[in-house]
N, C-alpha and C. Protein backbone atom coordinates (compact mmCIF):
# COMPACT_ATOMS: atom_id res chain seq x y z
N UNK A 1 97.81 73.65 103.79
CA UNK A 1 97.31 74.89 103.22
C UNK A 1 98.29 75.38 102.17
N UNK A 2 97.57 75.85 101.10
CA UNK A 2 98.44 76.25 100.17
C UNK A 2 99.13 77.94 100.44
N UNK A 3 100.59 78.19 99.79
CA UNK A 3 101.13 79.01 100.30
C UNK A 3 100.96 80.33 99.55
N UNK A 4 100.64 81.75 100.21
CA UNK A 4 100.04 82.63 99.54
C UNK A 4 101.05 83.90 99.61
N UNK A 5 101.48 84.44 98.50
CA UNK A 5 102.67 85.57 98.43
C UNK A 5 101.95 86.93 98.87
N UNK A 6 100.56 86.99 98.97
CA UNK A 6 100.18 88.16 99.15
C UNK A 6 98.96 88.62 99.24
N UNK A 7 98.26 89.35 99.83
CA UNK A 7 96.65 89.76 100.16
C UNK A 7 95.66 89.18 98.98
N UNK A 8 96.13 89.38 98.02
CA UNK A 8 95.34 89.63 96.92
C UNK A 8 94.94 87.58 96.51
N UNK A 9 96.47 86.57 96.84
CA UNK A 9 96.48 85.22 96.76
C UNK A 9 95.14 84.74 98.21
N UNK A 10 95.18 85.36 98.86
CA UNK A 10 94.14 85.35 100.35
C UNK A 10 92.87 84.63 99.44
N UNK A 11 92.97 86.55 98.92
CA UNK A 11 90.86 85.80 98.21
C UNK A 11 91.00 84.81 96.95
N UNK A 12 92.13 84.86 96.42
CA UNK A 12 91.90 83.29 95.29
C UNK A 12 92.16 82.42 96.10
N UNK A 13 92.61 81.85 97.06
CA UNK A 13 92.97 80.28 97.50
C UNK A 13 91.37 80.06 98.46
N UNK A 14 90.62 81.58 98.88
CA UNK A 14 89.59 81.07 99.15
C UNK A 14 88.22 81.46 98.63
N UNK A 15 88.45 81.32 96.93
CA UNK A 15 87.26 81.84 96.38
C UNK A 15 86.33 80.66 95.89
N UNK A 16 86.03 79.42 96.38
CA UNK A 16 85.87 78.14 96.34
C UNK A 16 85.07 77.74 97.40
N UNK A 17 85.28 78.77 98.63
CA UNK A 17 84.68 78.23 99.81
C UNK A 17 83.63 78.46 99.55
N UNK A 18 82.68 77.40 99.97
CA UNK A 18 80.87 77.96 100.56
C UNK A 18 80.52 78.17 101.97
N UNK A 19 79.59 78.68 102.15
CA UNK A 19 79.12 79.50 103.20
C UNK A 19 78.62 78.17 103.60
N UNK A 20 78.95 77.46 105.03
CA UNK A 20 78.39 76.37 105.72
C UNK A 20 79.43 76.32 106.99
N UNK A 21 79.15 75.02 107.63
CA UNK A 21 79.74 74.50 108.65
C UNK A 21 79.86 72.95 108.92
N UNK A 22 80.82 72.98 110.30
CA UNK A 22 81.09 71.31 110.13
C UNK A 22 80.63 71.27 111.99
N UNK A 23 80.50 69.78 112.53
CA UNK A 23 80.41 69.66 113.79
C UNK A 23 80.94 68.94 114.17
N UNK A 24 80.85 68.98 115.79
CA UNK A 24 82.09 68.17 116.34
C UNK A 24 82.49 66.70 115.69
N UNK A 25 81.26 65.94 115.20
CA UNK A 25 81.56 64.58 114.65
C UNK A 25 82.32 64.69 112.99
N UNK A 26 82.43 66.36 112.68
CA UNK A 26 82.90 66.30 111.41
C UNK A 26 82.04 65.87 109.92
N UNK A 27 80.59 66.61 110.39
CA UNK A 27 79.37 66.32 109.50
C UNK A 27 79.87 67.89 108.81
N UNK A 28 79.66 68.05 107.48
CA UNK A 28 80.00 69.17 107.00
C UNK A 28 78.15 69.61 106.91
N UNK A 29 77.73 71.01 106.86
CA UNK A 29 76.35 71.31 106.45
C UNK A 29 76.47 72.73 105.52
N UNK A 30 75.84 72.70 104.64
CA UNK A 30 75.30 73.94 103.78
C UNK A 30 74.19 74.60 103.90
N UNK A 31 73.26 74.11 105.03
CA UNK A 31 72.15 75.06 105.94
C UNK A 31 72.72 75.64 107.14
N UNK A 32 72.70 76.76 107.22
CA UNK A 32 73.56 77.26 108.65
C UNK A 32 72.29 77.69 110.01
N UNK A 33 71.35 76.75 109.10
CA UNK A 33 69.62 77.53 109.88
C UNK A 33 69.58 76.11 110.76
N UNK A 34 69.71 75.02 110.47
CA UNK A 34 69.35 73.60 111.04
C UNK A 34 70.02 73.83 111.83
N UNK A 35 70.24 73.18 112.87
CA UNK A 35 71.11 72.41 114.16
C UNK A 35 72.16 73.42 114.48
N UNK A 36 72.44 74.74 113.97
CA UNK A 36 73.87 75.36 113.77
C UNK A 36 73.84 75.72 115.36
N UNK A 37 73.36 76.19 115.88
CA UNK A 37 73.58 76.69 117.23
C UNK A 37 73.82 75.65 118.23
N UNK A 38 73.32 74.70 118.06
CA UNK A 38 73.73 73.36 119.05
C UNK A 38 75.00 72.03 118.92
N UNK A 39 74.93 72.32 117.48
CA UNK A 39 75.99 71.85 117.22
C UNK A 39 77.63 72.07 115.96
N UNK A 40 77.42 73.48 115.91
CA UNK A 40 78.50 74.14 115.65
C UNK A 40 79.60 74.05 115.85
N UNK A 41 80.81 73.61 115.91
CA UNK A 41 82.36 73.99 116.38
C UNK A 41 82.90 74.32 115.28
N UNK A 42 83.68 75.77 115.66
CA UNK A 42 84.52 76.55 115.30
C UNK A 42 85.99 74.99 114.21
N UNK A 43 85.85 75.27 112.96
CA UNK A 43 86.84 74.19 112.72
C UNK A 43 88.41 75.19 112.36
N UNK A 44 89.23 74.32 112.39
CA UNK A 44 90.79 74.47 112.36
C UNK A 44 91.15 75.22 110.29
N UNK A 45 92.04 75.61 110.37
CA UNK A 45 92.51 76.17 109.03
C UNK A 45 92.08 75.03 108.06
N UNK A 46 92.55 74.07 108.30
CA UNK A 46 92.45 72.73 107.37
C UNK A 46 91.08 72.13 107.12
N UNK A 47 90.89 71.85 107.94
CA UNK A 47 89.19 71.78 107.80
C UNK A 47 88.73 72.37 106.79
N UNK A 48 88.82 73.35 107.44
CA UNK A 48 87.90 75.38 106.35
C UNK A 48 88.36 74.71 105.32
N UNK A 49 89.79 74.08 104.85
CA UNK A 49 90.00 73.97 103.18
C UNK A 49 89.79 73.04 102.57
N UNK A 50 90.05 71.86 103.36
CA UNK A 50 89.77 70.60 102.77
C UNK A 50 87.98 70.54 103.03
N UNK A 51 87.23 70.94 103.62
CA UNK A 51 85.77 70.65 103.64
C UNK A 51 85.13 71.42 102.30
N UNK A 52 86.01 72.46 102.45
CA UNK A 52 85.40 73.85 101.36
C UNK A 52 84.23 74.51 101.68
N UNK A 53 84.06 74.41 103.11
CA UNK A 53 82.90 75.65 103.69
C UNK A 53 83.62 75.66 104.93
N UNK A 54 82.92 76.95 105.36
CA UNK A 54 83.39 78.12 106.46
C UNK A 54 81.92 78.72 106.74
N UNK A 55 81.83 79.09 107.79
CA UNK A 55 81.51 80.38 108.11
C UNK A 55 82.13 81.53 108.34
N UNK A 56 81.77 83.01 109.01
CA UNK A 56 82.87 84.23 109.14
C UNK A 56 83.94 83.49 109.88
N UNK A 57 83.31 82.93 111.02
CA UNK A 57 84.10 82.30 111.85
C UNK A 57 85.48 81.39 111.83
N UNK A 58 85.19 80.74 110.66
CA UNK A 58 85.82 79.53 110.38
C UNK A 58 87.04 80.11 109.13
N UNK A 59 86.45 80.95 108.54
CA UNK A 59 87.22 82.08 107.24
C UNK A 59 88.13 82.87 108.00
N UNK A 60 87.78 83.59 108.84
CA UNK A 60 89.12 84.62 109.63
C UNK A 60 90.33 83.80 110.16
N UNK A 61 89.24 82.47 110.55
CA UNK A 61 90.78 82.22 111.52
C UNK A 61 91.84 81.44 110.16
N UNK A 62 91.56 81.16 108.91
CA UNK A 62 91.99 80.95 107.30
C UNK A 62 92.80 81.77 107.37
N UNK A 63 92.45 82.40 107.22
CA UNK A 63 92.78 84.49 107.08
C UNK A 63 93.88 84.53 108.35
N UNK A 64 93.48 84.68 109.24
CA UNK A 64 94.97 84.66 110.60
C UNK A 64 95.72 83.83 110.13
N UNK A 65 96.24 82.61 109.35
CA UNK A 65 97.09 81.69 109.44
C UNK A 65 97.71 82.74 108.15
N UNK A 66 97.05 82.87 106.92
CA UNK A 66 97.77 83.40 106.28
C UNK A 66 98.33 84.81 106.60
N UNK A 67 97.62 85.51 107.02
CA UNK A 67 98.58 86.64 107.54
C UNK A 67 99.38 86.89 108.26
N UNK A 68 99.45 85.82 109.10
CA UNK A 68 100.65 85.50 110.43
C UNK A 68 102.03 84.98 109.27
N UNK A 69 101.66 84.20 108.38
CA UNK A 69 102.86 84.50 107.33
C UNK A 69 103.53 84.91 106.27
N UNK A 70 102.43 86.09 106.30
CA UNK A 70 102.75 86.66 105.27
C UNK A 70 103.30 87.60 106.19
N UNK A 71 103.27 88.14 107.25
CA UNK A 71 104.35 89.21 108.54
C UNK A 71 103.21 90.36 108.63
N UNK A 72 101.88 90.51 108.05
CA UNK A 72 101.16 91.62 108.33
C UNK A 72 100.69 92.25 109.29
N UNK A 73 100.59 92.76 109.94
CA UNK A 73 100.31 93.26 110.76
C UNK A 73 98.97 93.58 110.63
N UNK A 74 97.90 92.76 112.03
CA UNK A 74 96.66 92.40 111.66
C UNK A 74 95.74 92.37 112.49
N UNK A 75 94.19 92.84 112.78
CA UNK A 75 93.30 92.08 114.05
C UNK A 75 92.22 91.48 113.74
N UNK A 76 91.56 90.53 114.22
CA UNK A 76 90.49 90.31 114.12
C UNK A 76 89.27 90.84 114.98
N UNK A 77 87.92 91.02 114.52
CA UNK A 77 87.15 91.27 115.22
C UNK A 77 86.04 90.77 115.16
N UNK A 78 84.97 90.78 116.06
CA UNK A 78 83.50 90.01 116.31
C UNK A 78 82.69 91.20 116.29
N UNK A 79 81.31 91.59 115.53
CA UNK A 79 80.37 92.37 115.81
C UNK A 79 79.21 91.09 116.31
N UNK A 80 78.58 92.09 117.23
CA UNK A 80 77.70 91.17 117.45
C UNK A 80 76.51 92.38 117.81
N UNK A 81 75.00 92.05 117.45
CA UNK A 81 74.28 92.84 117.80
C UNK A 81 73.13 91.64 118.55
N UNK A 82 72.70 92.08 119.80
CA UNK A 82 71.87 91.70 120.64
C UNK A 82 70.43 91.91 120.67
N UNK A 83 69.62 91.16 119.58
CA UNK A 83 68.05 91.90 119.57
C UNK A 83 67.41 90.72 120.53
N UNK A 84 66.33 91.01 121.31
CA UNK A 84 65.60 90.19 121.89
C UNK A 84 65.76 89.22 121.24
N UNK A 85 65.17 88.49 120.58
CA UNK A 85 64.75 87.26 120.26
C UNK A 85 65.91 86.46 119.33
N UNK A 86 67.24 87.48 118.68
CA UNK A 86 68.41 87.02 117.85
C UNK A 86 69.20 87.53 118.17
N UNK A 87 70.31 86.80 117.91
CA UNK A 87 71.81 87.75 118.15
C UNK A 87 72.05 87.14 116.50
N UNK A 88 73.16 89.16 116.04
CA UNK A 88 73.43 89.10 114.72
C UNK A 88 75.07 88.93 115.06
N UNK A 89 75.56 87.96 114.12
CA UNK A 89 77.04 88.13 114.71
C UNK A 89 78.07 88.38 112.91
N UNK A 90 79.09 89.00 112.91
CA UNK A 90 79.91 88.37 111.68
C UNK A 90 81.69 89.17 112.37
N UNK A 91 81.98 88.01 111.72
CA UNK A 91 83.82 87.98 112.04
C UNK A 91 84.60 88.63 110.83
N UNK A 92 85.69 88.96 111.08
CA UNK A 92 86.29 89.89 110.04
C UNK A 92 87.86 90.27 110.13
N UNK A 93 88.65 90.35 109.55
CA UNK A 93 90.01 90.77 109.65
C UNK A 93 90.06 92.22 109.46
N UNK A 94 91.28 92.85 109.81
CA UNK A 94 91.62 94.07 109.10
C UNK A 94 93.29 93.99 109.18
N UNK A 95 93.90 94.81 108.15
CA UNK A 95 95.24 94.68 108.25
C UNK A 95 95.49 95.78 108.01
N UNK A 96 96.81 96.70 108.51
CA UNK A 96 97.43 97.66 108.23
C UNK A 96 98.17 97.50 106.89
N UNK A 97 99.14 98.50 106.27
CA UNK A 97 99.97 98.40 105.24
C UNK A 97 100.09 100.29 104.59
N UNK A 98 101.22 100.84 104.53
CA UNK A 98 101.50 101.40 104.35
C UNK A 98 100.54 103.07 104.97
N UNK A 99 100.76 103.06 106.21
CA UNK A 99 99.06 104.05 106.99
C UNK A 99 98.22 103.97 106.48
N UNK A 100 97.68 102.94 105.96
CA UNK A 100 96.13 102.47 105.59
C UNK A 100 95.40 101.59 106.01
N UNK A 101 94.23 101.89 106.25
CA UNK A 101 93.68 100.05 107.13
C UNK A 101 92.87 99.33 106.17
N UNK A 102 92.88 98.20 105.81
CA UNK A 102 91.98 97.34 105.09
C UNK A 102 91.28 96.37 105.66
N UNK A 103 90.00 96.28 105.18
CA UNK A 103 89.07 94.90 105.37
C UNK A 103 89.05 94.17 104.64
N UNK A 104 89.39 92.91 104.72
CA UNK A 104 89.55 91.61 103.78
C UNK A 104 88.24 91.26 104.09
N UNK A 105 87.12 90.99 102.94
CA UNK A 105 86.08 90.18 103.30
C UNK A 105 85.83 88.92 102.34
N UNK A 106 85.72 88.36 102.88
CA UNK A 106 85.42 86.70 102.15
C UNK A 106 84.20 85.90 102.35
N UNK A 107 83.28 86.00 103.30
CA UNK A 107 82.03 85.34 103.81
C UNK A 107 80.76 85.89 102.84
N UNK A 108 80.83 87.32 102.98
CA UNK A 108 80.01 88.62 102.52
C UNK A 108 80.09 88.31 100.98
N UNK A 109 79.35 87.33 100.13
CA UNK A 109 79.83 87.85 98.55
C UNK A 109 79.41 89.28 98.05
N UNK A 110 78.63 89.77 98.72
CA UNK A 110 78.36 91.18 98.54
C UNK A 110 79.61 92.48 98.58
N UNK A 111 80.27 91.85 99.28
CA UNK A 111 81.29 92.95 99.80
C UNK A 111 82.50 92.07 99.68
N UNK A 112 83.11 90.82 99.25
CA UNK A 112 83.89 90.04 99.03
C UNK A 112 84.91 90.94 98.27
N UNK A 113 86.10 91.04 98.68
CA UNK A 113 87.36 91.68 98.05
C UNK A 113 88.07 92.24 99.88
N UNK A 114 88.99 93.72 98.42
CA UNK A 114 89.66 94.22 99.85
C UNK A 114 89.15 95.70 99.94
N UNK A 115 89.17 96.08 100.82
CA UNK A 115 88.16 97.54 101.62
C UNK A 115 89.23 98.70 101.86
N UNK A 116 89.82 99.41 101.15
CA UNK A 116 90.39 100.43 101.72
C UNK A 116 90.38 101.55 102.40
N UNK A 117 91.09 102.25 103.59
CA UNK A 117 90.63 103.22 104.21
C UNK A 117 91.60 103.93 104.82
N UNK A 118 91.03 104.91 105.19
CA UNK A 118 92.41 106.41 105.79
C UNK A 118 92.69 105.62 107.39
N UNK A 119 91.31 105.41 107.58
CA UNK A 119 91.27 105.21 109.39
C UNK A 119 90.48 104.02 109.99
N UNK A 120 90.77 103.34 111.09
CA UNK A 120 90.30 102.40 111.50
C UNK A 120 88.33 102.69 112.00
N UNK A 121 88.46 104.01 111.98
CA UNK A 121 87.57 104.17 112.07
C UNK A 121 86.43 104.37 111.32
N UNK A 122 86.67 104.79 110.17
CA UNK A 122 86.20 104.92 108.66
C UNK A 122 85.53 103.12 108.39
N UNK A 123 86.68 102.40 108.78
CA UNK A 123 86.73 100.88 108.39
C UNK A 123 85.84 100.08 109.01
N UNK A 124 85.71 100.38 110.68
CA UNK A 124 84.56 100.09 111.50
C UNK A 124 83.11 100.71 110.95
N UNK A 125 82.68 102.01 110.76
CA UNK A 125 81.58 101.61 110.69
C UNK A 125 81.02 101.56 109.43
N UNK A 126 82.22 101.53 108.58
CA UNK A 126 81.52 100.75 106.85
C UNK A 126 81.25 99.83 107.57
N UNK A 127 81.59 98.70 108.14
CA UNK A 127 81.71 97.72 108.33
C UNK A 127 80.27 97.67 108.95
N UNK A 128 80.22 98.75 110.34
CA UNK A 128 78.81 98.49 110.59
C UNK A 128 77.84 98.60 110.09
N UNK A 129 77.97 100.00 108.71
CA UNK A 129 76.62 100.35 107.91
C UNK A 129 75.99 98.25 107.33
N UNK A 130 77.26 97.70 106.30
CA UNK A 130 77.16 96.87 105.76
C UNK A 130 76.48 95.40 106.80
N UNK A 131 76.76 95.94 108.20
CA UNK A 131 76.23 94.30 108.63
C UNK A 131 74.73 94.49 109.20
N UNK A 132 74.47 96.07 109.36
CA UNK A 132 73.02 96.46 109.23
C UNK A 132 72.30 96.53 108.01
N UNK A 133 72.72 96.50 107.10
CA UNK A 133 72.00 95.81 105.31
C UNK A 133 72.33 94.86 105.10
N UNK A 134 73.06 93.67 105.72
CA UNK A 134 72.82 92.39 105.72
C UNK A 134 72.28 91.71 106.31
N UNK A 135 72.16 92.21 107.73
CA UNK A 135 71.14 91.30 108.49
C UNK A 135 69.34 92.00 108.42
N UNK A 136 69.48 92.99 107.46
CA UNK A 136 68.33 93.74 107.56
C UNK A 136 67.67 94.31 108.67
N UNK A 137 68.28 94.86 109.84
CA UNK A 137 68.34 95.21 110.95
C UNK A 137 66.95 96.65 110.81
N UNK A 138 66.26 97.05 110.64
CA UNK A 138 65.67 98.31 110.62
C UNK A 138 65.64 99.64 111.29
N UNK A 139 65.68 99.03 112.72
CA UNK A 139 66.01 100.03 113.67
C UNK A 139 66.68 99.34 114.87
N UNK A 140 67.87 100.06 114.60
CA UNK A 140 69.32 99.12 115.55
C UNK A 140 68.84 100.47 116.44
N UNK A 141 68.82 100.01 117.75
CA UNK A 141 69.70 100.23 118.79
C UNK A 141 71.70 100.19 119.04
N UNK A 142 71.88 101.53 118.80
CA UNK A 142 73.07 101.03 118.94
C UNK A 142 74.07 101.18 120.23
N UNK A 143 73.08 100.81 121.21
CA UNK A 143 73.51 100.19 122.81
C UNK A 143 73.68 99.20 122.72
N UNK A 144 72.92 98.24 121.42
CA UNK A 144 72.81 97.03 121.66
C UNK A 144 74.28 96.32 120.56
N UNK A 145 74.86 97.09 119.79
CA UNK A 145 75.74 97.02 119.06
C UNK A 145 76.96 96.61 119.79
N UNK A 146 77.68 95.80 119.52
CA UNK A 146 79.12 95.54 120.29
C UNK A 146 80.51 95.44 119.44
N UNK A 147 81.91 95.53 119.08
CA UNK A 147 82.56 95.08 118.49
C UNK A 147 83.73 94.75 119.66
N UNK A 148 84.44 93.79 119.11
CA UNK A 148 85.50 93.50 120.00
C UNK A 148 86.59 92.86 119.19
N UNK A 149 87.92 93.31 119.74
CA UNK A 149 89.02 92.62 118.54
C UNK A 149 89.16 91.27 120.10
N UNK A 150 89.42 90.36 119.36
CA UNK A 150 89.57 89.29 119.69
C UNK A 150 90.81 88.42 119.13
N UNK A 151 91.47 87.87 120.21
CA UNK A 151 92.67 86.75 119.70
C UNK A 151 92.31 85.59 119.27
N UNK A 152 93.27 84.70 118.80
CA UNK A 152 93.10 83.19 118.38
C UNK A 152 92.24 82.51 119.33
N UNK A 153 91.24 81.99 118.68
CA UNK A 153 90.34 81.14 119.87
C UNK A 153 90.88 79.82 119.64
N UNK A 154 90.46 78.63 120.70
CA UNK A 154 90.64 77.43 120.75
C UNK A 154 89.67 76.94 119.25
N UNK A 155 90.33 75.69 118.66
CA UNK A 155 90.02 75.27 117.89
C UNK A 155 88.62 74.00 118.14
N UNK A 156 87.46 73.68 117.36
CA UNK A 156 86.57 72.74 117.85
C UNK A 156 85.51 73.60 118.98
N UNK A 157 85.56 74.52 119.54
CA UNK A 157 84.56 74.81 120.41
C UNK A 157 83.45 75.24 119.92
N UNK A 158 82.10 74.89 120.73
CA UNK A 158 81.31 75.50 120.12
C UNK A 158 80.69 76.94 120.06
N UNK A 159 79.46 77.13 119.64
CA UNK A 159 79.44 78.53 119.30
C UNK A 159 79.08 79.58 120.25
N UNK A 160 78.50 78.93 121.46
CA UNK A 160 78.28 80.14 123.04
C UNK A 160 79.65 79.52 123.00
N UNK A 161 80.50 79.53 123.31
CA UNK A 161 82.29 79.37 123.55
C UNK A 161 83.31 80.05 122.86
N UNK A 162 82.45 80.33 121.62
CA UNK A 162 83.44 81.51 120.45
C UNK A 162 82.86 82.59 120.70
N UNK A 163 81.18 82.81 121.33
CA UNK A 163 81.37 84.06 121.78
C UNK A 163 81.82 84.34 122.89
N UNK A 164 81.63 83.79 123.58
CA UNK A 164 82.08 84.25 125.27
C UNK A 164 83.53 84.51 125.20
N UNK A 165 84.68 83.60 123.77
CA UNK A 165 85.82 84.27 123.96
C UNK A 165 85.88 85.44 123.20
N UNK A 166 85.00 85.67 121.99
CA UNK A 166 85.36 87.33 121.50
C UNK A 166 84.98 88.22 122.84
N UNK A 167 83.80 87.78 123.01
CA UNK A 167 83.60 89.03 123.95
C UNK A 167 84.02 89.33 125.64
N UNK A 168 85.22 88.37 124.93
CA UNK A 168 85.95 88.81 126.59
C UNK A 168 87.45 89.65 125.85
N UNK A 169 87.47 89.66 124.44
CA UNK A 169 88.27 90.55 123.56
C UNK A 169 88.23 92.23 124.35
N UNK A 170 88.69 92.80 123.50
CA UNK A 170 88.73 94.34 123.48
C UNK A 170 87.75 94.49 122.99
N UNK A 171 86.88 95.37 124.26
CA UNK A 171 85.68 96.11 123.28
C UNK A 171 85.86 97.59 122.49
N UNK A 172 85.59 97.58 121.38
CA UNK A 172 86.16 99.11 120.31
C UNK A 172 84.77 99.82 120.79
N UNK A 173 85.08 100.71 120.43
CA UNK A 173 83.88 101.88 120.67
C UNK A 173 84.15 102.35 119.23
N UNK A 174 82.86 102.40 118.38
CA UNK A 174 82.81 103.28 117.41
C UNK A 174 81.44 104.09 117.38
């Protein structure tokens, strides 16, 4: 992985990536609609760069390697919303820096950059307005809404396995 001096090097070293995935045999895909749920695994930093697609999934944990050396002080989190028939999910960083919280987004080209804010809380539910106008959600239930900061998951697992470990994370209440 190439070495990044600072937030801003984050989104150029990954403004290249496309939105896809790879599977356990190391098939890369640019439909995330085919086979993704059955055969999904979460891939490693290197992967994400040398394949040049990611999903949220596969982008944060990019994002954790570089911010673990750049010394930031940082969490990740999982939203996930539970409708009968779909679950909506997207992954995301935030970092502190000088009493301010930011969202790094990279998956989202809509919202791709950095997000500034007074409060973590301000930051959460931009975050939620934006993943209810992306998934086009109409009328959320928001019982059914979840967020959870979540640690480093195992690398290669698949995708009921990346959730079952966010959501054994911290659940946030916003």
């Amino acid at each position: 992985m190439e070495q990044v001096n600072n937030v801003m090097d984050i989104l150029e070293s990954l403004k290249d990536i496309e939105y896809g995935w790879m599977d356990i045999e190391k098939n890369v895909y640019r439909n995330v609609d085919k086979g993704f749920k059955k055969k999904y695994v979460l891939a490693n930093p290197e992967e994400t760069i040398t394949n040049k697609v990611g999903t949220c999934f596969d982008l944060v944990e990019v994002e954790r390697n570089y911010f673990k050396n750049l010394g930031l002080k940082f969490n990740t989190y999982f939203m996930i919303y539970y409708e009968s028939k779909r679950i909506y999910t997207h992954t995301f960083i935030v970092y502190e820096e000088n009493e301010k919280f930011y969202w790094l987004e990279v998956s989202w080209e809509k919202n791709r950059g950095i997000h500034e804010f007074m409060s973590l809380y301000d930051l959460l539910t931009t975050v939620r307005s934006e993943f209810i106008k992306f998934h086009n959600i109409k009328f959320m239930d928001m019982d059914y809404l979840c967020v959870y900061k979540y640690k480093k998951p195992k690398f290669h697992i698949g995708l009921k396995e990346f959730y079952k470990h966010c959501e054994n994370g911290e659940n946030v209440i916003i």
